[in-house]
N, C-alpha and C. Protein backbone atom coordinates (compact mmCIF):
# COMPACT_ATOMS: atom_id res chain seq x y z
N UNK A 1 0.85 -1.16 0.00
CA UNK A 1 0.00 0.00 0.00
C UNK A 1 0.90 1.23 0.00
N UNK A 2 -0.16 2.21 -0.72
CA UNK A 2 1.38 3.61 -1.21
C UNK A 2 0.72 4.39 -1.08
N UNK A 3 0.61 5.67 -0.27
CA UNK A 3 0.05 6.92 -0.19
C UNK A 3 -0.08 7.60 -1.29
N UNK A 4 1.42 7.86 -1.72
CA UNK A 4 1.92 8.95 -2.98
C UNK A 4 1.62 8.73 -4.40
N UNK A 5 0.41 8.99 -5.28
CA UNK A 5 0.02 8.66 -6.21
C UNK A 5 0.75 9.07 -6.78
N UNK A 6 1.83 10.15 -7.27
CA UNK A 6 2.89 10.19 -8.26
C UNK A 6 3.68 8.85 -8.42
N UNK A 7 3.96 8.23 -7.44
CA UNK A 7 5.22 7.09 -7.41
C UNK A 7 4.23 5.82 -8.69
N UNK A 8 2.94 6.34 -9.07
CA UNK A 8 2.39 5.04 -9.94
C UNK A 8 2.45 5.32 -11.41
N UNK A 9 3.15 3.71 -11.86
CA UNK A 9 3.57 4.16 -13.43
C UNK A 9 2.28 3.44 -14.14
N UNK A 10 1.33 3.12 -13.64
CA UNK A 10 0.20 2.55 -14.41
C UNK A 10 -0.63 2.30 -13.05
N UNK A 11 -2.01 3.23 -13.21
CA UNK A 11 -3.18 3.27 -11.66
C UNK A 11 -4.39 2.96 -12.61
N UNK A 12 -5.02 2.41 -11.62
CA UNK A 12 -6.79 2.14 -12.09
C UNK A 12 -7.24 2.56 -10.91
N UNK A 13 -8.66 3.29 -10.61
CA UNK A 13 -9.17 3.95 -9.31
C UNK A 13 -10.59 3.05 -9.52
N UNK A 14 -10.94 2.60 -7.69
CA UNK A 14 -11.72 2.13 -7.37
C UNK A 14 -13.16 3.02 -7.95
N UNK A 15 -13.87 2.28 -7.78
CA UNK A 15 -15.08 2.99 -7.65
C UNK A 15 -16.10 2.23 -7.10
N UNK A 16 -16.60 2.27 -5.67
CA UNK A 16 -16.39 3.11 -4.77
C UNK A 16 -14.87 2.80 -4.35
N UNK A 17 -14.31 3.66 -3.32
CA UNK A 17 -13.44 2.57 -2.74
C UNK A 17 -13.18 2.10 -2.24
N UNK A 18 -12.33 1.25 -2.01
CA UNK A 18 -12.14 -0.01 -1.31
C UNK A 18 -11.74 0.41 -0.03
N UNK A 19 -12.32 -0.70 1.70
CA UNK A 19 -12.17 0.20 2.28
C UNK A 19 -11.13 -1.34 3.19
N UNK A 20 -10.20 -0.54 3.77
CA UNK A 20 -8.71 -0.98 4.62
C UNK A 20 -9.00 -0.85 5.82
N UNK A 21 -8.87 -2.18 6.43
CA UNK A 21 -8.98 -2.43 7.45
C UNK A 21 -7.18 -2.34 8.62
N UNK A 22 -6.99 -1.41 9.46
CA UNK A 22 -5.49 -1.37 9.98
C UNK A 22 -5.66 -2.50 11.02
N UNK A 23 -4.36 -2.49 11.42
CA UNK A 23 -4.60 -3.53 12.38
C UNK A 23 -4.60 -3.23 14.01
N UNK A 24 -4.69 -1.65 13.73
CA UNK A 24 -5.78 -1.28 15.43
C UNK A 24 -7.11 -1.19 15.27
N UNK A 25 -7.53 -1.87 14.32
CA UNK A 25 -8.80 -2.09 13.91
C UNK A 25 -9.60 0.09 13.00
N UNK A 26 -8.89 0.37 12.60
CA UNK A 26 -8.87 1.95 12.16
C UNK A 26 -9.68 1.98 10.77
N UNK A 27 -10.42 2.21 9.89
CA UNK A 27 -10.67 1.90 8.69
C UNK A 27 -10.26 3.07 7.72
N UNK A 28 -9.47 2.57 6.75
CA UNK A 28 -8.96 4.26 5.73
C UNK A 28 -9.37 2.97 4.38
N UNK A 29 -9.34 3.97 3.12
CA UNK A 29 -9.62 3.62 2.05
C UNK A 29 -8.95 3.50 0.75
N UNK A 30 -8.57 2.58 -0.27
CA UNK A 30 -7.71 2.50 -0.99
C UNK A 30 -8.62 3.15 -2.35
N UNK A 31 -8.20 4.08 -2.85
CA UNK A 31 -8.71 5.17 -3.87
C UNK A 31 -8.69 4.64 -5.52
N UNK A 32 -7.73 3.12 -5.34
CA UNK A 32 -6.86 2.77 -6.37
C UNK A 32 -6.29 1.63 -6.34
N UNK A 33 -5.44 1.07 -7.70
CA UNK A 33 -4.40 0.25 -7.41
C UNK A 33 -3.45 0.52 -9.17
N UNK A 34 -2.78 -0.07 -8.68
CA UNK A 34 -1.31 0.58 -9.63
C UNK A 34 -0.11 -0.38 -9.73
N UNK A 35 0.79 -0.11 -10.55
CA UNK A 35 1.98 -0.47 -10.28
C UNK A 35 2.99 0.43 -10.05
N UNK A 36 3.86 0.12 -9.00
CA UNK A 36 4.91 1.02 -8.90
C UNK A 36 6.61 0.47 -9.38
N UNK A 37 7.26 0.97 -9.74
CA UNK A 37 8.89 0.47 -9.63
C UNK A 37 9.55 0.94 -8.97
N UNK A 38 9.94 -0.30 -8.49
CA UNK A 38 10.71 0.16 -6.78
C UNK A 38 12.55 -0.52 -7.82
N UNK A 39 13.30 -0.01 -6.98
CA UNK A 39 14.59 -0.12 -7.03
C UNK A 39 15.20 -0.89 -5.64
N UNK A 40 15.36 -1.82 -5.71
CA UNK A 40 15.58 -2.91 -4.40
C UNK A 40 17.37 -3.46 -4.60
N UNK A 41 17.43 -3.77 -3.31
CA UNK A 41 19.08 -4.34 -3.17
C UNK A 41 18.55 -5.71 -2.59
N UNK A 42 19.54 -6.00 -3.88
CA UNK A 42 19.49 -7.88 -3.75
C UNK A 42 21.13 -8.65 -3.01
N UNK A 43 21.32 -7.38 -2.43
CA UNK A 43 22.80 -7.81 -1.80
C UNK A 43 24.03 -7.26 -2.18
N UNK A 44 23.89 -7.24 -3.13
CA UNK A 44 25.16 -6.89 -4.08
C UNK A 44 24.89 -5.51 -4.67
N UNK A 45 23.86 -5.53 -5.78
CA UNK A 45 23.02 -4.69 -6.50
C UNK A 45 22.31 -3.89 -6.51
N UNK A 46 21.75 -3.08 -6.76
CA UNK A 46 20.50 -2.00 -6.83
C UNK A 46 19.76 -2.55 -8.15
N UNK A 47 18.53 -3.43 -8.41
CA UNK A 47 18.08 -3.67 -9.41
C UNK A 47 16.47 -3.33 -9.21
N UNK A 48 15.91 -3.21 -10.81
CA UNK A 48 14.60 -2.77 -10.60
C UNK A 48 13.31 -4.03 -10.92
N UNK A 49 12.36 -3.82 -9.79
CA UNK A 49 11.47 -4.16 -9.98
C UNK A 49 9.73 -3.79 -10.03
N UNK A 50 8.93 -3.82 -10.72
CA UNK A 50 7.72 -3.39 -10.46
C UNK A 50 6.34 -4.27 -10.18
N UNK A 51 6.06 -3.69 -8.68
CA UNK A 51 4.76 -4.35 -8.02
C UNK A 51 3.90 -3.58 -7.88
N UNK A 52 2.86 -4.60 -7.71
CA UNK A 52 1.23 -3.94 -7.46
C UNK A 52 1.13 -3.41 -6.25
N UNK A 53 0.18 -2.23 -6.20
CA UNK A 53 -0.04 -1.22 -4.69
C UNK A 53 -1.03 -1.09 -4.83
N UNK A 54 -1.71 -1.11 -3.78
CA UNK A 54 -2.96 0.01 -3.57
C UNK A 54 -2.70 1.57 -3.26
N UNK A 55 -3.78 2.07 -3.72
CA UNK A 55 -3.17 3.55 -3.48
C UNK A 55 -4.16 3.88 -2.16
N UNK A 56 -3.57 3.79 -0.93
CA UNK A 56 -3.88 4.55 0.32
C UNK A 56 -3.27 5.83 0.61
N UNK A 57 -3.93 7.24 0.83
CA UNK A 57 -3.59 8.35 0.35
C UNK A 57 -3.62 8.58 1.99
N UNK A 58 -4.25 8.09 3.16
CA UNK A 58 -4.29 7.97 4.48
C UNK A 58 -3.02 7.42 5.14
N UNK A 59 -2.20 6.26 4.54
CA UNK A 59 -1.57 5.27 5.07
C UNK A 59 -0.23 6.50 5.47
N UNK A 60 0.60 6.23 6.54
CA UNK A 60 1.67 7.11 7.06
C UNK A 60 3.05 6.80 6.47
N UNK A 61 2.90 4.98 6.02
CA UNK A 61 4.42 4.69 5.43
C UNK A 61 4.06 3.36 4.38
N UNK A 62 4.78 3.05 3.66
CA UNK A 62 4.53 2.15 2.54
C UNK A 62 4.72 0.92 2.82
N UNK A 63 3.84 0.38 2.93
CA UNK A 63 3.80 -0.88 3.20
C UNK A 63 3.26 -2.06 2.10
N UNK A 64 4.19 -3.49 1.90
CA UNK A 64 4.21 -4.38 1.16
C UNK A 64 3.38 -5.54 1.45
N UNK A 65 2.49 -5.95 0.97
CA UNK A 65 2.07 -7.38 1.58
C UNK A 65 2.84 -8.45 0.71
N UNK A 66 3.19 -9.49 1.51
CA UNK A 66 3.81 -10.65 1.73
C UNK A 66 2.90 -11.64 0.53
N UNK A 67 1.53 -11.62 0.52
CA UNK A 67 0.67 -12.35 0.16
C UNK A 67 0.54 -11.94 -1.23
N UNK A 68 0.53 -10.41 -1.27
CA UNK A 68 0.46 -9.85 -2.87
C UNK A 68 1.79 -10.55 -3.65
N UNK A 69 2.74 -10.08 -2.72
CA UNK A 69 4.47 -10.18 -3.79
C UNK A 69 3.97 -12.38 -4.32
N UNK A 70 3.69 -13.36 -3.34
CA UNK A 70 3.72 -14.55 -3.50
C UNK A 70 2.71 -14.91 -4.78
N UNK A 71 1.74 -14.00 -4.88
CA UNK A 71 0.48 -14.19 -6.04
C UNK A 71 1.30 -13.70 -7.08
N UNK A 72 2.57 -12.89 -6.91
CA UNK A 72 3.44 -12.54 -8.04
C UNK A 72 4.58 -13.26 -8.79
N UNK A 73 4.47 -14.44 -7.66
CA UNK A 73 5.70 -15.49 -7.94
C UNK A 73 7.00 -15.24 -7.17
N UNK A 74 6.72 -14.50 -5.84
CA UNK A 74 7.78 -14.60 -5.25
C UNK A 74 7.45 -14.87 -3.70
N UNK A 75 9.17 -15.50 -3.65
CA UNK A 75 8.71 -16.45 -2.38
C UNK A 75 10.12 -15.70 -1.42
N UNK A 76 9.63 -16.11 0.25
CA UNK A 76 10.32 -15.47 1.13
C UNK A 76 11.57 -16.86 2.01
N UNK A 77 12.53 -16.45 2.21
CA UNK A 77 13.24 -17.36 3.51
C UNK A 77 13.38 -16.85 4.48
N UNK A 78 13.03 -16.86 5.57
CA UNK A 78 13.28 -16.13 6.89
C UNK A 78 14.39 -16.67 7.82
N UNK A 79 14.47 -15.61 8.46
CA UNK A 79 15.32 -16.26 9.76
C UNK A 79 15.18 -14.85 10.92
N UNK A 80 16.23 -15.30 11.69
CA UNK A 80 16.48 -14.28 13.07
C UNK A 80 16.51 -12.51 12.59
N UNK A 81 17.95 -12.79 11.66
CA UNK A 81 18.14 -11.36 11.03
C UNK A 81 17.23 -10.80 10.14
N UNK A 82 16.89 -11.72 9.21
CA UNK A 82 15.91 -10.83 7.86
C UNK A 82 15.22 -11.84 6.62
N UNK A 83 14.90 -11.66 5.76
CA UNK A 83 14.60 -12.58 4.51
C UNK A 83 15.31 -12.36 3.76
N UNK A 84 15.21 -13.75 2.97
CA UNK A 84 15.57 -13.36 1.11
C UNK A 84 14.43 -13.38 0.44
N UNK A 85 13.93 -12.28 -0.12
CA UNK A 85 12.93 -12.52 -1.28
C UNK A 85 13.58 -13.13 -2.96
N UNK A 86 12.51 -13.90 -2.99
CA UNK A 86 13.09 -14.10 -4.59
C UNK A 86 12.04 -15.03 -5.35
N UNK A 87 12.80 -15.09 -6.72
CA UNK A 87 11.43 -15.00 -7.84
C UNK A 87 11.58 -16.75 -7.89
N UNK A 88 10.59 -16.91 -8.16
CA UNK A 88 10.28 -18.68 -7.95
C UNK A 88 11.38 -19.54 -8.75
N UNK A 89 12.16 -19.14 -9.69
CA UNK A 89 13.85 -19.71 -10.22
C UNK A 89 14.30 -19.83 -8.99
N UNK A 90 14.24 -19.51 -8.04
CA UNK A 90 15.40 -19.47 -6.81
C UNK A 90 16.52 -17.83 -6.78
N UNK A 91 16.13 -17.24 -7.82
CA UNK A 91 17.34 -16.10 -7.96
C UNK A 91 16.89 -14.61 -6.77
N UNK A 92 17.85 -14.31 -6.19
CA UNK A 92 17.50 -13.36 -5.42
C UNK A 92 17.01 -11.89 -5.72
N UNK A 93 15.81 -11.67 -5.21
CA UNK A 93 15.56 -10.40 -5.32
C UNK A 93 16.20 -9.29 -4.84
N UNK A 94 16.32 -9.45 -3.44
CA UNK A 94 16.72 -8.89 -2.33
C UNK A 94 16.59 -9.23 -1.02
N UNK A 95 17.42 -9.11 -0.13
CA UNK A 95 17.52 -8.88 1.12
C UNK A 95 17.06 -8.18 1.66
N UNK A 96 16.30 -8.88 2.93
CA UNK A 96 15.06 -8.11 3.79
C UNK A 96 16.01 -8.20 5.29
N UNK A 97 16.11 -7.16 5.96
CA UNK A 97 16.48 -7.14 7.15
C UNK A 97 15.16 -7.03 8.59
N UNK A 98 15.37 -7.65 9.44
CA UNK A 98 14.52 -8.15 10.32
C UNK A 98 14.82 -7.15 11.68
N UNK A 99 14.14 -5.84 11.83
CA UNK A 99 14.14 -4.80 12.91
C UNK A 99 13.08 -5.50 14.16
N UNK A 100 13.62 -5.17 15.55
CA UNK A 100 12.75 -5.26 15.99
C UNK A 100 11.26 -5.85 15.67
N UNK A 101 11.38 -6.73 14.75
CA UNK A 101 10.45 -8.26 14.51
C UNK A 101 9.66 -7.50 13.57
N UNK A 102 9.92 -6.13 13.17
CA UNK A 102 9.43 -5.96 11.11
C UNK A 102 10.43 -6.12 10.41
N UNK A 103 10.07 -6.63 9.24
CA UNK A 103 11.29 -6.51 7.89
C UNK A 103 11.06 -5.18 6.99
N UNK A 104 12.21 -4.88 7.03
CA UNK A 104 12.30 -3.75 6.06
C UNK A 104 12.99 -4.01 4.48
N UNK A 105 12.33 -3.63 3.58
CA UNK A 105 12.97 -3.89 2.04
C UNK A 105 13.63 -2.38 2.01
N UNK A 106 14.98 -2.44 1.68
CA UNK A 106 15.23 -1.48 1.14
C UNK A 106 15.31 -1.12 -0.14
N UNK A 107 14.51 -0.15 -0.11
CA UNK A 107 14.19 0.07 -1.97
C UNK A 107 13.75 1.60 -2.05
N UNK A 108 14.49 2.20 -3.17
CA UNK A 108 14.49 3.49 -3.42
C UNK A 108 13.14 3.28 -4.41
């Protein structure tokens, strides 16, 4: 989910819209959905990829679902420190680091 409707290189808008459930139980609304290209580090690299968002114009920070990226063909390995995301070949997307029990993707 992506606040910033500039960051979308191809959007379709709900009608009505769709409404987001947070998980302090809060309800805001997704206006949209889109693709964005994110620029991710796969360890080594800065390489590009583009995923589906909803456009939440409410939401405070950008957040990825786990469940969307897997309907995309990509799968996660976890551990203590962080994940590897990567595309169902086995080849790495990127490295997810594991904060205080969220993962963060770093991606410009």
């Amino acid at each position: 989910m992506e606040s910033d409707h500039s960051l979308f290189t191809r959007y379709s808008p709900y009608n009505p819209p769709l409404t987001v459930k947070l998980a302090n139980n809060d309800v805001i609304f997704a206006l949209g959905w889109g693709v964005i290209r994110l620029m991710i580090n796969n360890g080594a690299t800065w390489e590009p990829i583009e995923l589906p968002f909803l456009h939440v114009p409410d939401l405070r920070c950008t957040l990825i679902s786990v469940s969307a990226l897997t309907s995309e063909g990509v799968f996660f390995e976890t551990d203590a420190k962080g994940a590897g995301m990567h595309h169902a070949d086995g080849t790495t997307i990127a490295q997810v680091d594991c904060i205080d029990g969220l993962y963060y993707l770093r991606a410009k």
